[in-house]
N, C-alpha and C. Protein backbone atom coordinates (compact mmCIF):
# COMPACT_ATOMS: atom_id res chain seq x y z
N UNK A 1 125.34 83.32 111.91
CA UNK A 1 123.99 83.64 112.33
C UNK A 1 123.43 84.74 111.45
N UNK A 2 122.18 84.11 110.83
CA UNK A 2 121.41 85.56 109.91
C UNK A 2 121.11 86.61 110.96
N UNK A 3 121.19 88.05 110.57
CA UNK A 3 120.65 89.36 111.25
C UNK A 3 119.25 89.11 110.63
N UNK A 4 118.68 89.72 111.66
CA UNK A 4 116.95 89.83 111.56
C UNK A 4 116.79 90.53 110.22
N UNK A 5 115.58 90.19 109.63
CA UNK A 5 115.41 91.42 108.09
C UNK A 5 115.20 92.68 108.87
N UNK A 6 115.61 93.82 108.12
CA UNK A 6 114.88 94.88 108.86
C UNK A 6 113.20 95.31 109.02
N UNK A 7 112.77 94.65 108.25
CA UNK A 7 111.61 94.80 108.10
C UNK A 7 110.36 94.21 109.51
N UNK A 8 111.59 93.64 110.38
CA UNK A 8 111.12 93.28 111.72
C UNK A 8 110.88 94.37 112.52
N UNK A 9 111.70 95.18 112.93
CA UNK A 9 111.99 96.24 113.61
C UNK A 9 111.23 97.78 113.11
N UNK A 10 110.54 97.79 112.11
CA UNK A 10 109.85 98.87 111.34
C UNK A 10 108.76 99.74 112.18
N UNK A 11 108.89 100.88 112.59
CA UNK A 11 107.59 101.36 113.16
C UNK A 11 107.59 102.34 112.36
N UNK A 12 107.37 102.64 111.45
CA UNK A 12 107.21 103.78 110.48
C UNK A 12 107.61 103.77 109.40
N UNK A 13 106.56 104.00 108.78
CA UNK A 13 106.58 103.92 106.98
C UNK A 13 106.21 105.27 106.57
N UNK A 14 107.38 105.81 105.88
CA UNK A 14 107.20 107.36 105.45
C UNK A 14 107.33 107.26 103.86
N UNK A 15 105.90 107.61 103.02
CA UNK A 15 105.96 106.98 101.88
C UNK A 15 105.49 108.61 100.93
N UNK A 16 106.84 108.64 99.83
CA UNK A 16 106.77 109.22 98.82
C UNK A 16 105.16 109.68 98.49
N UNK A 17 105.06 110.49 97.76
CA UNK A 17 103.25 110.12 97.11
C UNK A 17 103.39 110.13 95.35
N UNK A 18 103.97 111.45 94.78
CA UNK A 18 103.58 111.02 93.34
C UNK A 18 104.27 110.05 92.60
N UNK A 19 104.20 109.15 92.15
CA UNK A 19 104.90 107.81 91.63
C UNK A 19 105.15 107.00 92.26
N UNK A 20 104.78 106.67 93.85
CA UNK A 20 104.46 105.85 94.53
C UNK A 20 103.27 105.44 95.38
N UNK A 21 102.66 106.28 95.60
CA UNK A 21 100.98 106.17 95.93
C UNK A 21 100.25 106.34 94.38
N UNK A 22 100.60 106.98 93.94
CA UNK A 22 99.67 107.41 92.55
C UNK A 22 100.90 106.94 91.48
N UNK A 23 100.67 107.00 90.53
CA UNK A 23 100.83 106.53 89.13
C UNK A 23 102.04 107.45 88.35
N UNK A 24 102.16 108.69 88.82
CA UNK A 24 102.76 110.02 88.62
C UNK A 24 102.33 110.79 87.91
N UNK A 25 101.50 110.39 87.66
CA UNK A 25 100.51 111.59 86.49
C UNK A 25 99.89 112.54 87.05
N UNK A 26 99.80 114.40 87.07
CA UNK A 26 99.06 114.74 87.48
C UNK A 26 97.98 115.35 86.60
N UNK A 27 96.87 115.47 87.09
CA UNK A 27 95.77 116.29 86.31
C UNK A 27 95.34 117.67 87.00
N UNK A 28 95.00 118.49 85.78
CA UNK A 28 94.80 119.99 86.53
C UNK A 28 93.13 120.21 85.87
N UNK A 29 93.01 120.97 86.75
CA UNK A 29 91.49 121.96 85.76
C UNK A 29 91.61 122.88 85.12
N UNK A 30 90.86 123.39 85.05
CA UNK A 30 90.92 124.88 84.29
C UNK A 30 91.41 125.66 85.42
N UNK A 31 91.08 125.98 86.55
CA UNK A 31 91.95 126.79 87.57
C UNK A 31 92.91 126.81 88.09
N UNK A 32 93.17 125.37 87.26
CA UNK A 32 94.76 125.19 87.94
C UNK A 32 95.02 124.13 88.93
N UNK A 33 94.15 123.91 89.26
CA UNK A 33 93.86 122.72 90.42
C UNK A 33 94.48 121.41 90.55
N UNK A 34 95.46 120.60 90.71
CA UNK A 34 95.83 119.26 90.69
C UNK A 34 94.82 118.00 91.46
N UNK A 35 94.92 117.28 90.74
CA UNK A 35 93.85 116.19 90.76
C UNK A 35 95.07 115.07 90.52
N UNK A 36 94.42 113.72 91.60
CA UNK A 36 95.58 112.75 91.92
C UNK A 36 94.54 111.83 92.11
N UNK A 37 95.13 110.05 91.66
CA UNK A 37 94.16 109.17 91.93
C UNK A 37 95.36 108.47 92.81
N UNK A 38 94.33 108.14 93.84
CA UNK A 38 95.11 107.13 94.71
C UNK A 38 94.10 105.49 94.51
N UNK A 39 95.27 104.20 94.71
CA UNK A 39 94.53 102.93 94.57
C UNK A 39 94.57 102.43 96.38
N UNK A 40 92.97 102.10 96.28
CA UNK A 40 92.33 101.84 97.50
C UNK A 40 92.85 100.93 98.12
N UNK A 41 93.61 100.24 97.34
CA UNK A 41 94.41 98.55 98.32
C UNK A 41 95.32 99.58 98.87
N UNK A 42 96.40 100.50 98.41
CA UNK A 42 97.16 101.37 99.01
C UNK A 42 96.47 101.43 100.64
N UNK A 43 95.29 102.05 100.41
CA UNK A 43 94.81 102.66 101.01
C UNK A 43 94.58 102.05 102.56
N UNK A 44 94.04 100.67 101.83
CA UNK A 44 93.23 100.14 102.87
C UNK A 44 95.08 98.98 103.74
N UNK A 45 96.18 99.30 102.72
CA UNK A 45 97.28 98.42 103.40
C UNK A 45 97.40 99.50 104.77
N UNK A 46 97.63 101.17 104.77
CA UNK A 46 97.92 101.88 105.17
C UNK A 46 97.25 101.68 106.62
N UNK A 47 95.65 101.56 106.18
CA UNK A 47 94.81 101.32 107.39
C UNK A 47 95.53 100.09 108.38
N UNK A 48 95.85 99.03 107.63
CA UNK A 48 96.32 97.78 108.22
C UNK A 48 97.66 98.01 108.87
N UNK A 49 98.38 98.63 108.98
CA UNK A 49 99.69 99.26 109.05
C UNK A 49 99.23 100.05 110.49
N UNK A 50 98.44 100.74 110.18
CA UNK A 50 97.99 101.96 111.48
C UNK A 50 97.62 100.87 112.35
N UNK A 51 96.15 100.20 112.55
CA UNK A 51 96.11 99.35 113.04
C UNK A 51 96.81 97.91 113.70
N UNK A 52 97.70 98.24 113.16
CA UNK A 52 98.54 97.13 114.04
C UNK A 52 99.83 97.99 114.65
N UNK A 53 99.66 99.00 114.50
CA UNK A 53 100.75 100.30 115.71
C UNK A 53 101.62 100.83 114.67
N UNK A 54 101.74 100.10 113.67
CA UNK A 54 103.06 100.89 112.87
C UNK A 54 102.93 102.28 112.22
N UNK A 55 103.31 103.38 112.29
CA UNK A 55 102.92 104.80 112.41
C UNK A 55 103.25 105.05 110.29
N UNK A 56 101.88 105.79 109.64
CA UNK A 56 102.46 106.26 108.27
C UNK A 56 102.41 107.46 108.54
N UNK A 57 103.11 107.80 107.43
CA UNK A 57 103.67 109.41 107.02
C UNK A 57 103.46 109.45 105.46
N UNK A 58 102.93 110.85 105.15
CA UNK A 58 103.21 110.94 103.50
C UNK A 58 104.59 112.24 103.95
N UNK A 59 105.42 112.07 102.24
CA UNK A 59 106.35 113.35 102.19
C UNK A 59 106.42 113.56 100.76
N UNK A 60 106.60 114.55 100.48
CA UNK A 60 105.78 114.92 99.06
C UNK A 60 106.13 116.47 98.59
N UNK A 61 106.99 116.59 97.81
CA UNK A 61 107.67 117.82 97.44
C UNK A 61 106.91 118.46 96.52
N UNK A 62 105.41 118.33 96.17
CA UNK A 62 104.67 118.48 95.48
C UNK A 62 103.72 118.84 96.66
N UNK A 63 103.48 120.16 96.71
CA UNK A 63 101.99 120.85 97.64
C UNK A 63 100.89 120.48 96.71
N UNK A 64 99.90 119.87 98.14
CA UNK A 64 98.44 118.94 97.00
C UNK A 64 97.70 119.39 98.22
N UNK A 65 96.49 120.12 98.03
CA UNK A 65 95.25 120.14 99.14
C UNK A 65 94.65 118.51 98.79
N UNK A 66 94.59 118.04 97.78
CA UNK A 66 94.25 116.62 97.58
C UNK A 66 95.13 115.87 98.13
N UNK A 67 96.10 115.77 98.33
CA UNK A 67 97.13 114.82 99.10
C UNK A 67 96.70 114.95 100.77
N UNK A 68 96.25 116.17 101.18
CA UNK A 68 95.93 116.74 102.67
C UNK A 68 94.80 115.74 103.10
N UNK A 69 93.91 115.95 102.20
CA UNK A 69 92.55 115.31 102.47
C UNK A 69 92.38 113.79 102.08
N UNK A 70 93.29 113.00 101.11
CA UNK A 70 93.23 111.79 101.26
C UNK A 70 94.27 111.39 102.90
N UNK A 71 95.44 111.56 103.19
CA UNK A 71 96.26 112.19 105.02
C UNK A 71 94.91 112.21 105.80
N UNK A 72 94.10 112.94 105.90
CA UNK A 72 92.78 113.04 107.12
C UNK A 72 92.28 111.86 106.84
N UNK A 73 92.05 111.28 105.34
CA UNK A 73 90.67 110.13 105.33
C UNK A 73 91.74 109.48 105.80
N UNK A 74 92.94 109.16 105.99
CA UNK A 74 93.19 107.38 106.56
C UNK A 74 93.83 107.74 107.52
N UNK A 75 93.93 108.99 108.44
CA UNK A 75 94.28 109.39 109.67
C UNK A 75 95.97 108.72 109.55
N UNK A 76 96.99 109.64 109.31
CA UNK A 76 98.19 109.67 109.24
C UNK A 76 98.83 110.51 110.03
N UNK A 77 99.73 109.85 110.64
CA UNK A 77 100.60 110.35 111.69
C UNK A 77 101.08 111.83 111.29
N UNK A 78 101.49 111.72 110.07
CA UNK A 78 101.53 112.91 109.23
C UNK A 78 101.61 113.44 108.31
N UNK A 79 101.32 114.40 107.47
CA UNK A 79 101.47 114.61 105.69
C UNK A 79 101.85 116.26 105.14
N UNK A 80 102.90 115.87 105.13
CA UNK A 80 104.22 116.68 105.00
C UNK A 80 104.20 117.14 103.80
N UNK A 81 103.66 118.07 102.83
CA UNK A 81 104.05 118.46 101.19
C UNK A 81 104.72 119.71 100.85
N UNK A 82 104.77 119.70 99.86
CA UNK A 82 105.80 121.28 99.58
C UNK A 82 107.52 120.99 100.07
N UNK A 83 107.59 120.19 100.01
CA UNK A 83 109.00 119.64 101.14
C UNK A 83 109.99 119.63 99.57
N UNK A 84 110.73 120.69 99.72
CA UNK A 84 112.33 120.70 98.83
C UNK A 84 113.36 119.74 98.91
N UNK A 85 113.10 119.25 100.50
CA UNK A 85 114.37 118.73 101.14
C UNK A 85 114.36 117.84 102.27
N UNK A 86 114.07 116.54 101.68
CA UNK A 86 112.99 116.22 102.17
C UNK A 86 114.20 115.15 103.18
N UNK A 87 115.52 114.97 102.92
CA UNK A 87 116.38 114.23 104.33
C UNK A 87 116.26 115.39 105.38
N UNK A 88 116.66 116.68 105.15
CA UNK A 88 115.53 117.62 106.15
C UNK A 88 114.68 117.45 107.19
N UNK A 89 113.85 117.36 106.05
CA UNK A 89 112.59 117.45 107.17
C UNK A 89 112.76 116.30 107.84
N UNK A 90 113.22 115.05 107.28
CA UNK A 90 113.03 114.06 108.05
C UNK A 90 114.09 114.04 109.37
N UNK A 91 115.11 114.41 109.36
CA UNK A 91 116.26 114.82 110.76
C UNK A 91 115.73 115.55 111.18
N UNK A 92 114.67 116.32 111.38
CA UNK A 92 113.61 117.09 111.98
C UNK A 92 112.47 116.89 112.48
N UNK A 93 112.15 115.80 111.99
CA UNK A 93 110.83 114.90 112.32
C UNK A 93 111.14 114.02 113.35
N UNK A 94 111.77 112.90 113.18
CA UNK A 94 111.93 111.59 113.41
C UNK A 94 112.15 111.87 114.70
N UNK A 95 113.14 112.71 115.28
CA UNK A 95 113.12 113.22 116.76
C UNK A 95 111.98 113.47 117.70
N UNK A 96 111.57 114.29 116.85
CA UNK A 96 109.92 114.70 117.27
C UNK A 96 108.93 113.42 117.70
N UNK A 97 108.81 112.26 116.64
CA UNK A 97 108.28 111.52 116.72
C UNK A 97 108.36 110.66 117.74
N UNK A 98 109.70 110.32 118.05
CA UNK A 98 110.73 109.77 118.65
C UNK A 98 111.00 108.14 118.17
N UNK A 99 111.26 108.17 116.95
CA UNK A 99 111.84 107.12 115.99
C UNK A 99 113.19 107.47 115.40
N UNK A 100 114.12 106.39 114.90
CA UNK A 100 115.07 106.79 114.62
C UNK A 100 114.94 106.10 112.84
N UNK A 101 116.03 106.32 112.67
CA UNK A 101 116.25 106.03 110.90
C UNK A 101 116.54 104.79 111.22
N UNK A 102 116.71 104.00 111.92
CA UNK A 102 116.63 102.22 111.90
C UNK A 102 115.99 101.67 112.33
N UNK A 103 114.61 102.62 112.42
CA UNK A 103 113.29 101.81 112.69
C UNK A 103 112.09 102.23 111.56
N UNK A 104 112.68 103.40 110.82
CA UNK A 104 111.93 103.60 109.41
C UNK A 104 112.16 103.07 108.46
N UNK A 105 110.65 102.41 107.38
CA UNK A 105 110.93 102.33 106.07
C UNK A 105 110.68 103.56 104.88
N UNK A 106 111.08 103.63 104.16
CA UNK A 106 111.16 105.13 103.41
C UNK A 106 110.62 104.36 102.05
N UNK A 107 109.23 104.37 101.33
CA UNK A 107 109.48 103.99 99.69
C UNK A 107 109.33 105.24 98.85
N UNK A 108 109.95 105.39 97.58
CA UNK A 108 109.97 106.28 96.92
C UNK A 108 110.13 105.63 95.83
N UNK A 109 110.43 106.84 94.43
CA UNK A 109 110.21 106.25 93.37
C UNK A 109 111.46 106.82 92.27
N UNK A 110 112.07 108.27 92.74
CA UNK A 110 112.43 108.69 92.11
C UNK A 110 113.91 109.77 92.75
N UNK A 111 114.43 110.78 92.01
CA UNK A 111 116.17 110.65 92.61
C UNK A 111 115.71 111.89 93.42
N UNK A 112 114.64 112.68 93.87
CA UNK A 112 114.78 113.32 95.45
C UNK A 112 114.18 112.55 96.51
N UNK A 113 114.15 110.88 96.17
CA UNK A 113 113.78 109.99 97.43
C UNK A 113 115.23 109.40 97.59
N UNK A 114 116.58 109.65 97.12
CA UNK A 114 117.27 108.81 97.13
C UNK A 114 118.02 109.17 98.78
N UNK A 115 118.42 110.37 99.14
CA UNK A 115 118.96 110.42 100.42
C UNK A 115 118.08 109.50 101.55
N UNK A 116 116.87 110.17 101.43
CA UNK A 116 115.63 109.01 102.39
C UNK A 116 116.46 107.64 102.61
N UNK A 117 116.25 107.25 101.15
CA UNK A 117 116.20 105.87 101.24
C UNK A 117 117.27 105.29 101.48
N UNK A 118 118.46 106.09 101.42
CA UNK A 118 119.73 105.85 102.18
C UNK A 118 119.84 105.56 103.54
N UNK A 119 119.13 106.28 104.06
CA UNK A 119 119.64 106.15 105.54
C UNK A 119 118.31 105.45 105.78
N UNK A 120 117.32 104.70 105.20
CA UNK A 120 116.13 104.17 106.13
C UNK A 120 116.72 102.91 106.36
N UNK A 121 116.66 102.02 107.11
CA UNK A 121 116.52 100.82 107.73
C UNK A 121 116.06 99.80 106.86
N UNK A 122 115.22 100.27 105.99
CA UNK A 122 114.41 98.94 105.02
C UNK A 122 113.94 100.15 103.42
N UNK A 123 114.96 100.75 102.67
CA UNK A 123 114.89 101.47 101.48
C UNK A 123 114.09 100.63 100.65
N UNK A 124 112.55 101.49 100.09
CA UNK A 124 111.64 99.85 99.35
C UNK A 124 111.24 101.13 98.01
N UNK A 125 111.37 100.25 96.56
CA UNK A 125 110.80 101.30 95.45
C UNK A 125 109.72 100.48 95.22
N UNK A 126 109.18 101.15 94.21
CA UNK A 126 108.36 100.21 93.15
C UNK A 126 108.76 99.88 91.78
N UNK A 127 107.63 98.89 91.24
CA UNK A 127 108.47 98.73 90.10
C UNK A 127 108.73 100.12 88.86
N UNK A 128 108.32 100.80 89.33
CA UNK A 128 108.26 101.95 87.76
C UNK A 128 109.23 102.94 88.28
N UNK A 129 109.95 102.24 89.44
CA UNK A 129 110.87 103.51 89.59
C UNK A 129 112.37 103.53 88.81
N UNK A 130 112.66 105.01 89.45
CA UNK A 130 114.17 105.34 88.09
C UNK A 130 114.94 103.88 88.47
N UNK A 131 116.26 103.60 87.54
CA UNK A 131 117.11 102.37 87.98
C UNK A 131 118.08 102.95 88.76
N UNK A 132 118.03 104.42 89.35
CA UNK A 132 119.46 104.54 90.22
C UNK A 132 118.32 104.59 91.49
N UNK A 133 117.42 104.24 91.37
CA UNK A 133 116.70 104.46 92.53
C UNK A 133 116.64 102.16 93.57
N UNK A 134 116.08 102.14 92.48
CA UNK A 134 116.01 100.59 92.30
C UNK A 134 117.98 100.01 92.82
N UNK A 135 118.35 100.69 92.09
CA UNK A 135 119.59 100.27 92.54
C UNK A 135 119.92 99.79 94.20
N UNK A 136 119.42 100.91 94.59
CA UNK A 136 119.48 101.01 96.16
C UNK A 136 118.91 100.48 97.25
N UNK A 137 118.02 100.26 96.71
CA UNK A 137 116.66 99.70 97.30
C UNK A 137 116.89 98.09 97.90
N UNK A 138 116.38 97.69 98.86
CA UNK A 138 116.66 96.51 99.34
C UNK A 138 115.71 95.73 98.91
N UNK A 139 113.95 96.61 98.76
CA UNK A 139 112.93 95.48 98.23
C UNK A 139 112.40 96.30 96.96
N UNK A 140 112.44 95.53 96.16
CA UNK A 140 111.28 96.41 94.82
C UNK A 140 109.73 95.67 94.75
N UNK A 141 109.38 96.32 94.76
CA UNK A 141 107.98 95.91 94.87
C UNK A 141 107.68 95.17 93.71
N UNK A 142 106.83 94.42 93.73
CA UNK A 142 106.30 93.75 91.77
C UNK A 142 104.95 94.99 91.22
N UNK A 143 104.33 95.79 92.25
CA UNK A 143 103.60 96.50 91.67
C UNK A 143 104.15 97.80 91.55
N UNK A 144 103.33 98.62 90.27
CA UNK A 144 104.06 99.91 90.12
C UNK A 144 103.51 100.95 90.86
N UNK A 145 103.76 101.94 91.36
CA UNK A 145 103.20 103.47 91.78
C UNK A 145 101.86 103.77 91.44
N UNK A 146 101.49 103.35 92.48
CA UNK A 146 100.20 103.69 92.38
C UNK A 146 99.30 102.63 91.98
N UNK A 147 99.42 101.51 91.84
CA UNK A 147 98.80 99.87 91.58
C UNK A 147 98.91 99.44 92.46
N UNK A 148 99.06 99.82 93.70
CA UNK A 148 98.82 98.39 95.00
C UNK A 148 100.69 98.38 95.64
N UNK A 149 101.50 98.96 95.33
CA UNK A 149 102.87 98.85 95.64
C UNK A 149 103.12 98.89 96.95
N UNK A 150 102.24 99.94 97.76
CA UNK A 150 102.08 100.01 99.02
C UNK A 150 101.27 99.18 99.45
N UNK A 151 100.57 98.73 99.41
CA UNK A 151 99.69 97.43 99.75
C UNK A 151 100.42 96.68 99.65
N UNK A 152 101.17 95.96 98.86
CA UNK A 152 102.33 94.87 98.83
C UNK A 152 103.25 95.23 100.45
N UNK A 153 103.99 96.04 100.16
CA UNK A 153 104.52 96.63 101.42
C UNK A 153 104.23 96.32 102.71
N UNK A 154 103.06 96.80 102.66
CA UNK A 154 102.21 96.66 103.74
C UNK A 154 102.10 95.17 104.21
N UNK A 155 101.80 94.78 103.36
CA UNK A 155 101.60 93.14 103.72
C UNK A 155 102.82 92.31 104.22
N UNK A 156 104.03 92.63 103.54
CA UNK A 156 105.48 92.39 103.71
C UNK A 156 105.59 92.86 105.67
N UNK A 157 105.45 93.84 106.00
CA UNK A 157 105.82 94.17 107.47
C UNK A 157 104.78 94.04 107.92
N UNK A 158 104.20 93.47 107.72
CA UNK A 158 102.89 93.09 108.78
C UNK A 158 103.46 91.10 108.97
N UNK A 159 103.64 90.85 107.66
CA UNK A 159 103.86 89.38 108.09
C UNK A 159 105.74 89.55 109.02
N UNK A 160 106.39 89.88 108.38
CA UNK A 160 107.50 90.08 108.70
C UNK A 160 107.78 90.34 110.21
N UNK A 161 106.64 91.32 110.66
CA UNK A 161 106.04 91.37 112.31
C UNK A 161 105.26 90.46 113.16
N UNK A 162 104.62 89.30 112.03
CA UNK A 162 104.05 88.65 112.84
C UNK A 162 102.56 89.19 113.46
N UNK A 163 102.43 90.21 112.20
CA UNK A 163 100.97 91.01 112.84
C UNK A 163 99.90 90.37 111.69
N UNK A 164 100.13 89.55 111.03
CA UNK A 164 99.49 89.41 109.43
C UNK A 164 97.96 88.64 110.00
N UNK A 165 98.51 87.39 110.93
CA UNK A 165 97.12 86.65 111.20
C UNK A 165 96.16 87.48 111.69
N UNK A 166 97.13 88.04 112.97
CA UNK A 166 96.29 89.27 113.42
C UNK A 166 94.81 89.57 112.98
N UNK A 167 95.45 90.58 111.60
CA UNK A 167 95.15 91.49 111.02
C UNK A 167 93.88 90.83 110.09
N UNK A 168 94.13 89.52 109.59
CA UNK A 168 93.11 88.98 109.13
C UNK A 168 92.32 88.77 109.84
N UNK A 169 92.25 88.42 111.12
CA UNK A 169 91.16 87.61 112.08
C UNK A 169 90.35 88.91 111.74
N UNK A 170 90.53 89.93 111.80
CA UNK A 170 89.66 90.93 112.07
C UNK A 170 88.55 90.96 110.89
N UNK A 171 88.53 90.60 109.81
CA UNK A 171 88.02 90.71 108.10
C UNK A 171 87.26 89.44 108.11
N UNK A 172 87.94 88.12 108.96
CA UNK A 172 87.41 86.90 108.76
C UNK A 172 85.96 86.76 109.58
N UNK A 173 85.13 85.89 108.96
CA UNK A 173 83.62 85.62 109.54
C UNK A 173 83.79 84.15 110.31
């Protein structure tokens, strides 16, 4: 008898940000300021994700007031930055939340996402991530960090849940 994918059981997607929402590039100003582009299919998978109950999270070892304020525009459970240590915070969180690590998916891109993605339930990279990262990973995405990778994702546990028609009826005329 096949075991269910995990990707059935998912109520929470706690997703990396630089090289997996964005591209990994950052830009500064003259003051110093970091500047980040996020891609809107990301964006709008995230929405689709919320909307059908499944809870996001950003975690992000990189402090961004721009990371804060894209977190408010798509109303996220939560957005966690500055994080050193980041299996941490998450044995600190997940309680709180009251989810466990075999009902989270974790994507990341790079080797301080690798504990995460150890213990998540459904470990997902993208394509531009390191190969000891990829190694691990149960799904690699076909898009890279910051091209829609999370949008792919997204779409994956929404059908995988059985929330996908759903989710269209709502868009359809």
């Amino acid at each position: 008898m096949n075991s269910p994918s995990p990707a059935k059981q998912i109520k929470l997607l706690v997703s990396d940000v630089d090289g997996t929402l964005t591209d990994g590039c950052l830009g500064y100003d003259s003051q110093g300021s970091d500047s980040k582009v996020f891609n809107v299919l990301d964006g709008m998978g995230i929405v689709m994700l919320i909307r059908a109950g499944i809870r996001v999270g950003f975690l992000s070892a990189k402090e961004s007031a721009v990371l804060k304020a894209r977190a408010r525009d798509l109303d996220l459970a939560f957005c966690l930055d500055g994080v050193s240590d980041k299996k941490a915070k998450l044995d600190e969180l997940l309680p709180e939340l009251g989810v466990s690590y075999d009902e989270m998916c974790y994507i990341g891109d790079d080797l301080n996402d690798i504990d995460c993605l150890g213990l998540s339930a459904f470990p997902v990279t993208v394509a531009s991530a390191r190969p000891e990262v990829k190694r691990i990973s149960a799904y690699i995405t076909r898009a890279s960090g910051g091209r829609g990778a999370v949008r792919e994702l997204a779409e994956l546990l929404l059908r995988a849940q059985g929330l996908w028609s759903a989710n269209l009826e709502r868009y359809e005329t």
